[in-house]
C-alpha atoms as a PDB file:
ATOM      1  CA  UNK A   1      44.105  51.570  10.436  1.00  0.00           C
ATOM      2  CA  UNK A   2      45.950  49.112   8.644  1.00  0.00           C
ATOM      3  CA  UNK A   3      43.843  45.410   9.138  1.00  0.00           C
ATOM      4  CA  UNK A   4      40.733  47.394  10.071  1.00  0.00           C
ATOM      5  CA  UNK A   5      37.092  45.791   8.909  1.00  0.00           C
ATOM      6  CA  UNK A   6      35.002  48.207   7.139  1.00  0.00           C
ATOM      7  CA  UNK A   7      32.508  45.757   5.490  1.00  0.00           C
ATOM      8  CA  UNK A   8      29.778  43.192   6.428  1.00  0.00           C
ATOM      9  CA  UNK A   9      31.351  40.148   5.109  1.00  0.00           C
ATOM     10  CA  UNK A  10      33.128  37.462   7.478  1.00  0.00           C
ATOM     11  CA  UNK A  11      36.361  36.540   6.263  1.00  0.00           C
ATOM     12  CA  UNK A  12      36.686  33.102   7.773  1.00  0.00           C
ATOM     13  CA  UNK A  13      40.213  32.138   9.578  1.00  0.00           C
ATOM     14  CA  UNK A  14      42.195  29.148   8.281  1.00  0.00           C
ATOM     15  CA  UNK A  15      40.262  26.421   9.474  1.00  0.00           C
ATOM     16  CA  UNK A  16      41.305  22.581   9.696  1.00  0.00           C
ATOM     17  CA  UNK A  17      37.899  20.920   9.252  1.00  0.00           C
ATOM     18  CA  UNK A  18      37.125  21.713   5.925  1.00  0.00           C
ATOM     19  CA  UNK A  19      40.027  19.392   4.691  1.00  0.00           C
ATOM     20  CA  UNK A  20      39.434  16.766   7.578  1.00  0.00           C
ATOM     21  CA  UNK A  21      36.089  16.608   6.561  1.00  0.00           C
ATOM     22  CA  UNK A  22      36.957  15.588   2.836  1.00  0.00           C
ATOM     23  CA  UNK A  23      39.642  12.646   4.299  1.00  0.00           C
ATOM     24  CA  UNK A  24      36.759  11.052   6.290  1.00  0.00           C
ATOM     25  CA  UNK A  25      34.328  11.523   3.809  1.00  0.00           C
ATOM     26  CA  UNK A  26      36.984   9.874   1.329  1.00  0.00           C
ATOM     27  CA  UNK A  27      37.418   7.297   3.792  1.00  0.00           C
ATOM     28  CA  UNK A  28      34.106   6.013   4.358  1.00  0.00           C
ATOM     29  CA  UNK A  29      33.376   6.150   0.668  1.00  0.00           C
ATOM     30  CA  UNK A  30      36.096   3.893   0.597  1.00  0.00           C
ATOM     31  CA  UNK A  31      34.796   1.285   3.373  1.00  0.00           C
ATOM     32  CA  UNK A  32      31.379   1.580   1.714  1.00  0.00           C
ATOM     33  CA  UNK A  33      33.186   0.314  -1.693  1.00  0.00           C
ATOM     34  CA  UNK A  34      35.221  -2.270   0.210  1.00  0.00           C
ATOM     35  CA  UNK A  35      31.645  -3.431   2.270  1.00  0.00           C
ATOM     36  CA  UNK A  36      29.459  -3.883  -0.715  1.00  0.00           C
ATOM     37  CA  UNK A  37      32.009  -6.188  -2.760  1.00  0.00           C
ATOM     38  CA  UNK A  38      34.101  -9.185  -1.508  1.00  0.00           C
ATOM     39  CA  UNK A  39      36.588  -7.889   1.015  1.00  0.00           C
ATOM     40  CA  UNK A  40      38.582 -11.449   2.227  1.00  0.00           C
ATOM     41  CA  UNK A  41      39.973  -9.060   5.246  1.00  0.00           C
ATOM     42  CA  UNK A  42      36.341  -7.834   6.012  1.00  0.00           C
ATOM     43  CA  UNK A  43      37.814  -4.480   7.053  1.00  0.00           C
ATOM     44  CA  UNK A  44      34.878  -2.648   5.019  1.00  0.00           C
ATOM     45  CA  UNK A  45      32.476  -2.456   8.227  1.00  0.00           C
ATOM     46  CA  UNK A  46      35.423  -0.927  10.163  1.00  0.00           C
ATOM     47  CA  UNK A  47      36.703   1.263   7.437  1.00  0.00           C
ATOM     48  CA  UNK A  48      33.561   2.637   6.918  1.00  0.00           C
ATOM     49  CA  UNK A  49      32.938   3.319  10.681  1.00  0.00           C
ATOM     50  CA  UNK A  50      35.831   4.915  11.211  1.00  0.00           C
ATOM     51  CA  UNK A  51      35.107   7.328   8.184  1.00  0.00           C
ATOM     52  CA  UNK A  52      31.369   8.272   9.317  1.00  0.00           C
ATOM     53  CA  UNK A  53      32.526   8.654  13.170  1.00  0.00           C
ATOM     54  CA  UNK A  54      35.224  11.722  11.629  1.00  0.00           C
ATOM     55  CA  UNK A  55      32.622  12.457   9.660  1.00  0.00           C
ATOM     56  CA  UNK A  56      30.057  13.282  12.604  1.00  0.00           C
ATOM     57  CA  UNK A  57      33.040  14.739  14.377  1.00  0.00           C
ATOM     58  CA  UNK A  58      33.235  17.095  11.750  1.00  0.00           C
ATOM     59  CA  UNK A  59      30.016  18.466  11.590  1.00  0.00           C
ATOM     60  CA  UNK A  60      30.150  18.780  15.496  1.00  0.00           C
ATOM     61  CA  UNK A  61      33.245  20.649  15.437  1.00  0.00           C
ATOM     62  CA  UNK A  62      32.773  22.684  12.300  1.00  0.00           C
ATOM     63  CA  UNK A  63      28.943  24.045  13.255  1.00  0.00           C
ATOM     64  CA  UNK A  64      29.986  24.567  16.419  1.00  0.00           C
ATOM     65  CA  UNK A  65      32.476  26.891  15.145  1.00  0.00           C
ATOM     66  CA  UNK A  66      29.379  28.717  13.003  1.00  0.00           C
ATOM     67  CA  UNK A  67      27.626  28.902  16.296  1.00  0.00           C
ATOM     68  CA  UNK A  68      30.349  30.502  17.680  1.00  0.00           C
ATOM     69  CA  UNK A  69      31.008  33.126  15.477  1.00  0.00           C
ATOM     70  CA  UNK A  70      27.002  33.751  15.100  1.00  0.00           C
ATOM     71  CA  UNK A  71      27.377  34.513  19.009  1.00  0.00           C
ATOM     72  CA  UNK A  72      30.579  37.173  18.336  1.00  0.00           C
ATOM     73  CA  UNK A  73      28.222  38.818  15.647  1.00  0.00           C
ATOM     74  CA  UNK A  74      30.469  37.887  12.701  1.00  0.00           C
ATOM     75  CA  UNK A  75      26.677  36.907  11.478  1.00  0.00           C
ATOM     76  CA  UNK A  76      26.081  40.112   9.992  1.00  0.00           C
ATOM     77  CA  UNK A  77      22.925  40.748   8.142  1.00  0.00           C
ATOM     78  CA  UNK A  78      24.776  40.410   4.807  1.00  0.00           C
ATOM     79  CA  UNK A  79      25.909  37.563   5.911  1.00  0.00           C
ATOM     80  CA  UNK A  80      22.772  35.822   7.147  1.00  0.00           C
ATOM     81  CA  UNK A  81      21.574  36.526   3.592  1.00  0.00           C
ATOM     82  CA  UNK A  82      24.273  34.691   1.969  1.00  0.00           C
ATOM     83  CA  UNK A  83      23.991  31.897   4.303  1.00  0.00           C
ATOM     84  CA  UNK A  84      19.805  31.881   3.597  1.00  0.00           C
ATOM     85  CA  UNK A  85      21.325  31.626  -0.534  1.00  0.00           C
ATOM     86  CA  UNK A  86      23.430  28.612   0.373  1.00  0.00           C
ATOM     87  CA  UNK A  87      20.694  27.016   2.442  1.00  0.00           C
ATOM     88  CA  UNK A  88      17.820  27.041  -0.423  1.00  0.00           C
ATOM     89  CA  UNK A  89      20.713  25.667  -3.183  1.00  0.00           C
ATOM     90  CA  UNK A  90      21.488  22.728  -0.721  1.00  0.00           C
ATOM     91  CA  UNK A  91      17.273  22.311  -0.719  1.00  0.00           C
ATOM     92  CA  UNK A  92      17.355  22.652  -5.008  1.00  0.00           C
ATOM     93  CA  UNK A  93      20.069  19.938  -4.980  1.00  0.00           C
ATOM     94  CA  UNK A  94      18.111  17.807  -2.671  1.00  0.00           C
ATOM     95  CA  UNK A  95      14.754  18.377  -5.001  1.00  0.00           C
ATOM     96  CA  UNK A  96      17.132  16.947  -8.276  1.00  0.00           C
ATOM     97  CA  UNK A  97      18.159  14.176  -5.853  1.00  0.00           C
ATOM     98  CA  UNK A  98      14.212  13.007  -5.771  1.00  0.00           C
ATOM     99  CA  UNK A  99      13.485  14.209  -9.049  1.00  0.00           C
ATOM    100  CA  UNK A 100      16.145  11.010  -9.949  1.00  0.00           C
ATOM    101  CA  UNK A 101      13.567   8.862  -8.107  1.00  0.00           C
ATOM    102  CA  UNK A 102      10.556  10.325  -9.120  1.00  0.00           C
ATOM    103  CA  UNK A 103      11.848   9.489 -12.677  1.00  0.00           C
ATOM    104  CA  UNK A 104      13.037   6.281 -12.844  1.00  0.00           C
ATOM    105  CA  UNK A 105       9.068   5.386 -11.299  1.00  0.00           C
ATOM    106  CA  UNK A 106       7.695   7.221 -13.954  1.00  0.00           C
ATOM    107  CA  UNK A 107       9.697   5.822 -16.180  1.00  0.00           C
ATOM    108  CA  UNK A 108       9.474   1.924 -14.923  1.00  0.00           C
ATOM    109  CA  UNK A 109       5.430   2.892 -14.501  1.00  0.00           C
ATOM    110  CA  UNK A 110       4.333   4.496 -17.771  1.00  0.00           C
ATOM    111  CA  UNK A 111       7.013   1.998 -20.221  1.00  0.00           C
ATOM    112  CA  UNK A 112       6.910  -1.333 -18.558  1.00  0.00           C
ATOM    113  CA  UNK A 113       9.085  -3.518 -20.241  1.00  0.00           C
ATOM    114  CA  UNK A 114       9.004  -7.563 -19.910  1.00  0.00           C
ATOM    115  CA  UNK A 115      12.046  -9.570 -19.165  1.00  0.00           C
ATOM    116  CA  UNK A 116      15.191  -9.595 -21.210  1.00  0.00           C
ATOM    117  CA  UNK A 117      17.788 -12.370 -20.615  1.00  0.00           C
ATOM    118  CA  UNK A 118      21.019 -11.687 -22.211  1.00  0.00           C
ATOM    119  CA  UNK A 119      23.642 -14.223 -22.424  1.00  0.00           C
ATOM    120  CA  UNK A 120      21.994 -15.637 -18.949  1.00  0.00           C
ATOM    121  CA  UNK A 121      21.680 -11.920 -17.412  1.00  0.00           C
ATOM    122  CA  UNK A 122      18.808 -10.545 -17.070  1.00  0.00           C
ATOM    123  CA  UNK A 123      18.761  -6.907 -18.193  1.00  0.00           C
ATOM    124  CA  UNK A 124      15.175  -5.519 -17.643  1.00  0.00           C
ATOM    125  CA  UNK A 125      13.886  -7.584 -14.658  1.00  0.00           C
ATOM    126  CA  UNK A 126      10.167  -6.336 -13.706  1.00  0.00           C
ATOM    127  CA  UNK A 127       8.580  -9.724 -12.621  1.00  0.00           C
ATOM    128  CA  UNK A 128       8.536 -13.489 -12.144  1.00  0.00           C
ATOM    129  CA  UNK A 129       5.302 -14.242 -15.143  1.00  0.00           C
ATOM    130  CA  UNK A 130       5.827 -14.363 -18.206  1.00  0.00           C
ATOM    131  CA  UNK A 131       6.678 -11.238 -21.049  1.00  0.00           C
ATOM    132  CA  UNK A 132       2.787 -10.746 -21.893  1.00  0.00           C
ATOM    133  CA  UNK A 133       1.656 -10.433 -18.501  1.00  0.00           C
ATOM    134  CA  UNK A 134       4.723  -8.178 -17.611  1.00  0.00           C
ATOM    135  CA  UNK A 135       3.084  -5.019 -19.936  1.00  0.00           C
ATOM    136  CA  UNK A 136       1.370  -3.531 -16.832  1.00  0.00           C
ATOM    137  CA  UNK A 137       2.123  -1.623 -13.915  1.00  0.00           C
ATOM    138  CA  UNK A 138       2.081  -2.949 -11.178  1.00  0.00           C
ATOM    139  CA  UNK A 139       3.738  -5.729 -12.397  1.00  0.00           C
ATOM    140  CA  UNK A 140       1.444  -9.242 -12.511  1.00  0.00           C
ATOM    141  CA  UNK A 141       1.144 -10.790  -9.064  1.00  0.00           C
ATOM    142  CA  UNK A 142       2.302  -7.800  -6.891  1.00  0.00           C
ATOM    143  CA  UNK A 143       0.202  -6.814  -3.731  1.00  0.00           C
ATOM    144  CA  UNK A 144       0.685  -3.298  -2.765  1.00  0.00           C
ATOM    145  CA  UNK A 145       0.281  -1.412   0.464  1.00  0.00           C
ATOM    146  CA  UNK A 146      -2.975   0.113   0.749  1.00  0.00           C
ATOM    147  CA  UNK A 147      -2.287   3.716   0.663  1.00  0.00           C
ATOM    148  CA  UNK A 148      -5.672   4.944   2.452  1.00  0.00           C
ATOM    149  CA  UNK A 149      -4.102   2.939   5.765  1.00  0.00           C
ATOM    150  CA  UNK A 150      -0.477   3.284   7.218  1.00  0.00           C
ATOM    151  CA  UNK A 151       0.842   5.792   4.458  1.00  0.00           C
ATOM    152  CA  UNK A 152      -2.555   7.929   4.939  1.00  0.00           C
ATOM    153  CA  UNK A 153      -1.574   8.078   8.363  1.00  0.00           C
ATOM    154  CA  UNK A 154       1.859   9.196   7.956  1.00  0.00           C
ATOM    155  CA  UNK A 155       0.727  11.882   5.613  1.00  0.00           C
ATOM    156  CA  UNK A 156      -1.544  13.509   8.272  1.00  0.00           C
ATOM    157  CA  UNK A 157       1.451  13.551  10.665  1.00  0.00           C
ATOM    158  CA  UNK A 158       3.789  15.172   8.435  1.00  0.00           C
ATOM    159  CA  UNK A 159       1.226  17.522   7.811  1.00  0.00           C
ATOM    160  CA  UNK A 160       0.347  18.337  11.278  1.00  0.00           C
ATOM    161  CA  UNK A 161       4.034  18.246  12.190  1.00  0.00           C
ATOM    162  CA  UNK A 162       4.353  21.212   9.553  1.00  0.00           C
ATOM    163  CA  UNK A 163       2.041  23.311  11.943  1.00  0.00           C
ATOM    164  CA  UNK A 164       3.627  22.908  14.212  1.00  0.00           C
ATOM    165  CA  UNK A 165       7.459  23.455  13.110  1.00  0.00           C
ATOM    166  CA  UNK A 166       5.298  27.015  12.062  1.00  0.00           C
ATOM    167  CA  UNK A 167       4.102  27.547  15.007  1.00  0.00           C
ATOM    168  CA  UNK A 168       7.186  27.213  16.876  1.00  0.00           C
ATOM    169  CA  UNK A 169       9.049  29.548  13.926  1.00  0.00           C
ATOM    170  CA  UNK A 170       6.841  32.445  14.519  1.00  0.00           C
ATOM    171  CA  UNK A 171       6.693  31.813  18.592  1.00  0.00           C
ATOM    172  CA  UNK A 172      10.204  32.901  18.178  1.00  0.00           C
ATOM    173  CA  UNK A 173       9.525  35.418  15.933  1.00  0.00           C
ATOM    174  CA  UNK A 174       7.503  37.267  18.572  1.00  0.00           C
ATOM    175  CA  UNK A 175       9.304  36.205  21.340  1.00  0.00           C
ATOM    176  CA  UNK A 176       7.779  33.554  22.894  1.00  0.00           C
ATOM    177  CA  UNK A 177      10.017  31.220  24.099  1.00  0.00           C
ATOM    178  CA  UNK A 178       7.997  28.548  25.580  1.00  0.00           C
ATOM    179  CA  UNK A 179       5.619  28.246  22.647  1.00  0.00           C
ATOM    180  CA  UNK A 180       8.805  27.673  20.693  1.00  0.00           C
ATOM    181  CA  UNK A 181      10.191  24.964  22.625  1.00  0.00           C
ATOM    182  CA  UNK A 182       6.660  23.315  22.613  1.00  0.00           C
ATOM    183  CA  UNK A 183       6.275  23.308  19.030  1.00  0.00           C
ATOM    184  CA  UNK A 184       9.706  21.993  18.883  1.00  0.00           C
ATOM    185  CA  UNK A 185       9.204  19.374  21.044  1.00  0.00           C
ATOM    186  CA  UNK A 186       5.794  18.234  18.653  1.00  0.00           C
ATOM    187  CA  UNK A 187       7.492  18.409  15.759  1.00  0.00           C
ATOM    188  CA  UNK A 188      10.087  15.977  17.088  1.00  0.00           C
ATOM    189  CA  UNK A 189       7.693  13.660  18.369  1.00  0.00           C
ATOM    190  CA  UNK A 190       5.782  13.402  14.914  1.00  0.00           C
ATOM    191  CA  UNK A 191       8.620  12.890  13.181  1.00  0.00           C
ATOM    192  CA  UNK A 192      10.080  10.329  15.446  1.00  0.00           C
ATOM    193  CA  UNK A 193       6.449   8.513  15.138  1.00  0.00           C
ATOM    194  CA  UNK A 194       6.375   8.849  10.971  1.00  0.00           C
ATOM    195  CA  UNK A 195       9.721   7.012  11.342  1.00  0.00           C
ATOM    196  CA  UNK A 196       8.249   4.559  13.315  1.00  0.00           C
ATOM    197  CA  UNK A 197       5.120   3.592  11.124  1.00  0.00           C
ATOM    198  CA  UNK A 198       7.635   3.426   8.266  1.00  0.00           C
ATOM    199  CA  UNK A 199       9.690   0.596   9.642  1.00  0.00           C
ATOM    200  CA  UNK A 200       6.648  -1.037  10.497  1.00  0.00           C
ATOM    201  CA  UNK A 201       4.934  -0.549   7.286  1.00  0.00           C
ATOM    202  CA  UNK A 202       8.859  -2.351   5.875  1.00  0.00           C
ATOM    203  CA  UNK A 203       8.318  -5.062   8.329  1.00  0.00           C
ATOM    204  CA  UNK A 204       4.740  -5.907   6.392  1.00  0.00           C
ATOM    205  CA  UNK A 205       5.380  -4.944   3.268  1.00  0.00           C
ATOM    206  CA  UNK A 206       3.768  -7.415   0.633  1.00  0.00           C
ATOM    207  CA  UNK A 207       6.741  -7.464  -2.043  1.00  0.00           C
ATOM    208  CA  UNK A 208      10.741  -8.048  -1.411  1.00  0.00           C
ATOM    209  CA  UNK A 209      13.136  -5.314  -1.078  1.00  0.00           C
ATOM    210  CA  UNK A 210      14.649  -6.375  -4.204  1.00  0.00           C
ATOM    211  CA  UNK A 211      14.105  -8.616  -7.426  1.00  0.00           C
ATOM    212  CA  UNK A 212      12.136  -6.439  -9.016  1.00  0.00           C
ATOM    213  CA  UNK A 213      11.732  -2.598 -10.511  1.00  0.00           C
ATOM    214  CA  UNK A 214       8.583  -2.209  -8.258  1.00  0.00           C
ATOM    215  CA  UNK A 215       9.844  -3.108  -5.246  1.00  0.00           C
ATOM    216  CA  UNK A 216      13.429  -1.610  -5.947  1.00  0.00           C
ATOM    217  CA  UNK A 217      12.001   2.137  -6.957  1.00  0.00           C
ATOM    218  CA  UNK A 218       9.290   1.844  -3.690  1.00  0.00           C
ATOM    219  CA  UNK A 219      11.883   1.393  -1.381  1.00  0.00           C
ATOM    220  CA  UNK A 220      14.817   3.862  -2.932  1.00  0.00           C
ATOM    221  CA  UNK A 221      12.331   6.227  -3.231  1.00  0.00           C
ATOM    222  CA  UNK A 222      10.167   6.525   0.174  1.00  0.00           C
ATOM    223  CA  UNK A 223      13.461   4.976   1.709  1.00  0.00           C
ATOM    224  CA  UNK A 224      15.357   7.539   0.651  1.00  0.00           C
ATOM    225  CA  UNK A 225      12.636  10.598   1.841  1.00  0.00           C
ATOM    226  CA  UNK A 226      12.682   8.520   5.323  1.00  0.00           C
ATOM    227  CA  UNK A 227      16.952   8.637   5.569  1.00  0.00           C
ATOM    228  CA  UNK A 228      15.577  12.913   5.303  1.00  0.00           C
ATOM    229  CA  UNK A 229      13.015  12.416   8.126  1.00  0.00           C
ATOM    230  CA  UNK A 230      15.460  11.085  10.560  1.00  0.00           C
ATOM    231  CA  UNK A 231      18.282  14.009   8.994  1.00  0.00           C
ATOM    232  CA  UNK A 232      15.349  16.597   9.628  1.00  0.00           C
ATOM    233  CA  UNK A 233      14.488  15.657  13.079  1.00  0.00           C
ATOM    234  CA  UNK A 234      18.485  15.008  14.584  1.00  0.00           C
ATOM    235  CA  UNK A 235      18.082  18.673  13.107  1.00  0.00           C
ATOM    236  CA  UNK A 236      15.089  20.011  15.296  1.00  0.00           C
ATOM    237  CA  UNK A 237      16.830  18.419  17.989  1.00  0.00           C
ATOM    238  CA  UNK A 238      19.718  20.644  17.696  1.00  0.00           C
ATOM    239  CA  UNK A 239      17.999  23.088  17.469  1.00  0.00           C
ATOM    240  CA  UNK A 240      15.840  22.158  20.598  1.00  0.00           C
ATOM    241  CA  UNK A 241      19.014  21.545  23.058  1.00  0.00           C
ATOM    242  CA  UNK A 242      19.977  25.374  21.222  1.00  0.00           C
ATOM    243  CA  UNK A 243      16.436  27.143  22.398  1.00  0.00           C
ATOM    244  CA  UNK A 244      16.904  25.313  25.992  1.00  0.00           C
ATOM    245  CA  UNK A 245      20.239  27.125  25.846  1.00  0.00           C
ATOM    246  CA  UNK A 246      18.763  30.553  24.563  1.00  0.00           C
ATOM    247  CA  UNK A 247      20.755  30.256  21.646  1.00  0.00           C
ATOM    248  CA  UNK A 248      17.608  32.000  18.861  1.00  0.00           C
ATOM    249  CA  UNK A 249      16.589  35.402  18.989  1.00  0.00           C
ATOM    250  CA  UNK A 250      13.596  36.987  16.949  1.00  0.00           C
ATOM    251  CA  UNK A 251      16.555  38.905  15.064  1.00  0.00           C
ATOM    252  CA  UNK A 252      18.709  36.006  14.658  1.00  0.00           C
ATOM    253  CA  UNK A 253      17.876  32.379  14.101  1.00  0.00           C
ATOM    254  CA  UNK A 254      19.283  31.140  11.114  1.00  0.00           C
ATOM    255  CA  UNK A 255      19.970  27.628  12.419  1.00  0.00           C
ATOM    256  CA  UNK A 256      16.333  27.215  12.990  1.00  0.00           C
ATOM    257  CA  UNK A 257      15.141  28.762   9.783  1.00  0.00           C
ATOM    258  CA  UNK A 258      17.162  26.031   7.920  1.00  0.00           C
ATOM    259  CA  UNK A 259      15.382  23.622   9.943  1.00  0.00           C
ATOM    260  CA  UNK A 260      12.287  24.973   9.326  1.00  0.00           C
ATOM    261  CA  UNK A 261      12.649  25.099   5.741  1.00  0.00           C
ATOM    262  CA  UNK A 262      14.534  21.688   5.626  1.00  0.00           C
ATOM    263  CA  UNK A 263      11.465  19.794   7.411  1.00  0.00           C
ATOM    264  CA  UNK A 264       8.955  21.767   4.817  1.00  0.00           C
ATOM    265  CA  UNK A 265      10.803  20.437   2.216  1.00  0.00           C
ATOM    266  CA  UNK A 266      10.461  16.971   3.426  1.00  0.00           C
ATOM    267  CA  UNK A 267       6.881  17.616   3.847  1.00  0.00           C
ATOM    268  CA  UNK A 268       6.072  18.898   0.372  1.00  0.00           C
ATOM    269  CA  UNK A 269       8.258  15.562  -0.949  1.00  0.00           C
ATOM    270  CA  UNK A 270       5.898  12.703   1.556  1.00  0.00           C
ATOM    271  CA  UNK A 271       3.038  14.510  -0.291  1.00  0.00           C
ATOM    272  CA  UNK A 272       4.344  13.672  -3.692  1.00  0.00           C
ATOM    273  CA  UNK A 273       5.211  10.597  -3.241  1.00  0.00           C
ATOM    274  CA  UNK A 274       1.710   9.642  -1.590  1.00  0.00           C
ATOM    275  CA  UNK A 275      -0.048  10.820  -4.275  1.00  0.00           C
ATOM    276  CA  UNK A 276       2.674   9.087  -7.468  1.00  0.00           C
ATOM    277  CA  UNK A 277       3.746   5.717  -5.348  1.00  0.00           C
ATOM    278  CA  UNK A 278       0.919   4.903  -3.251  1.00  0.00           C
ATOM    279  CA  UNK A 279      -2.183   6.414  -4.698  1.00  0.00           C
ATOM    280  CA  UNK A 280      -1.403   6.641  -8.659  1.00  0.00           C
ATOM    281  CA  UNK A 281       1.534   4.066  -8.563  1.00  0.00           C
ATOM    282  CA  UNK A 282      -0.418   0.958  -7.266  1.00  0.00           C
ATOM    283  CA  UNK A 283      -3.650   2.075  -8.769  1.00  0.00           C
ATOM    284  CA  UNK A 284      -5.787  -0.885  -9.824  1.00  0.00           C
ATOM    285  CA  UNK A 285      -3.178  -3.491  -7.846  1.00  0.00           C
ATOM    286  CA  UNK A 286      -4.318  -5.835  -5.338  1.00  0.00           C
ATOM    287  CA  UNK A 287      -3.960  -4.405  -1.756  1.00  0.00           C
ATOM    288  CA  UNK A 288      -2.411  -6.352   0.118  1.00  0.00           C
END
C-alpha cells in the first residue's frame, strides 16, 4: 500500500519547535550581548529573559513530543540506537568544552608569565607583585582552598551519588521499581548538597572572582562543571516525576540512560578537576 512503513526508522512530522527554538536561542544571545556592554535602555535583562523563558518552553514542548512518540512505539530499536549515537556525541562535545578549561590551567600553570602593560593595558595579568615574583604558580600572595576539606567532601558525594544513579539504572533493569525511585531520589539529594557546598565554598573563597588568571581559570573551570551539576540533577528530576508516572520500562528507558550517562560524565570531570585544580594546581600554596 501506497504510504505504508516497512522500516524501523521514524520519519519525524513537520514540527514548529525546531525553528522556534533557534529564534529564542538567537534572542537571548542577543540580550546576553546587550547585558554585558552599555545598554542606555537597559532592555538586556529583559531581552535576555524573554529569550531563555522560549527557550525552556522549547525544551518542554519539544521532549515532550519525544516522550510522546516513545509511548506510540515510534522508538524502535533502531531508533533507540541512533538516539544512544547522538547522546554520547553531545557527551564528546561536552568533554572538548572542559578540555578548553583544562587547557588554559595548564597552560597559565606550567608557563606563568609576569605582567605586561601595553600602552596602559595590561595584557598578561597573573598578580599584584612584581614580574620576578610572578614566575610561579600559584601566583605570589594567593591563598588557596584546602583541597583535603570542602572539595574532598564534594568528591566523596559525587562519588557516592554515582552508586547510586547505578543502582537505580539496574533496579530498572530488573524491574524494580521502588529501588529505582529510591536511588533516584539519592542521587538528587547529593547533587542538590554538592551544589550547596560549592556556593559556600564561593562565599569563602580566599582570592576574587576576577583580576587574576588564578582566580579567573578556578572559577570558569569548577564553575562551569557546577552550571553541569545543577543541568544533571533538573535531569534526574525529570526523570523522577517520569518513574512516579511509570514512564521507564526494563526494555525501554532511554531518557534515563542519558541521565545516567550524563551524571557519570560529570562525575569522571569533579574527579579531574580535584586532582589538576585543587590537589596539583595549588600545590605548595598557602591554604587558606
Amino acid at each position: 500500500m501506497a504510504g505504508a512503513k516497512n522500516h524501523d526508522y521514524h520519519i519525524l512530522p513537520p514540527n514548529i519547535w525546531p525553528l522556534f527554538g533557534s529564534f529564542a536561542a538567537f534572542v537571548m544571545a542577543i540580550g546576553a550581548v546587550r547585558w554585558m556592554h552599555d545598554d542606555i535602555y537597559n532592555f538586556g535583562p529583559l531581552i535576555f529573559a524573554i529569550g531563555l523563558s522560549a527557550v525552556s518552553l522549547t525544551f518542554f514542548a519539544w521532549w515532550g513530543n519525544v516522550i510522546k512518540e516513545a509511548h506510540e512505539g515510534h522508538h524502535t530499536p533502531v531508533v533507540q540506537l541512533h538516539m544512544r549515537y547522538g547522546m554520547i556525541l553531545f557527551i564528546a562535545s561536552e568533554v572538548m568544552f572542559f578540555v578548553g578549561w583544562f587547557w588554559s590551567w595548564f597552560d597559565f600553570s606550567l608557563f606563568p608569565q609576569p605582567i605586561e602593560i601595553v600602552d596602559g593595558v595590561v595584557t598578561n595579568y597573573i598578580g599584584q607583585e612584581g614580574a620576578a615574583a610572578l614566575l610561579q604558580w600559584p601566583p605570589k600572595g594567593i591563598e588557596v582552598l584546602n583541597a583535603f576539606e570542602l572539595p574532598l567532601l564534594n568528591t566523596m558525594i559525587l562519588l557516592c551519588s554515582g552508586t547510586t544513579i547505578t543502582w537505580a539504572h539496574h533496579s530498572l533493569i530488573h524491574g524494580d521499581r521502588k529501588s529505582m525511585i529510591t536511588g533516584l531520589w539519592l542521587t538528587i539529594i547529593l547533587g542538590a548538597l554538592f551544589s550547596s557546598i560549592q556556593a559556600y565554598e564561593y562565599s569563602v573563597a580566599p582570592f576574587p572572582f576576577a583580576g587574576i588568571n588564578y582566580s579567573s581559570a578556578f572559577y570558569m573551570a569548577t564553575g562551569f562543571h557546577g552550571f553541569h551539576v545543577l543541568v544533571g540533577t533538573i535531569f534526574l528530576i525529570v526523570c523522577l516525576a517520569r518513574a512516579y508516572k511509570g514512564h521507564f520500562t526494563p526494555q525501554q528507558h532511554f531518557g534515563f540512560e542519558a541521565a545516567a550517562w550524563y551524571w557519570h560524565f560529570v562525575d569522571v570531570v569533579w574527579l579531574f578537576l580535584f586532582i589538576v585544580v585543587y590537589v596539583w594546581g595549588g600545590w605548595g600554596a598557602p591554604v587558606h
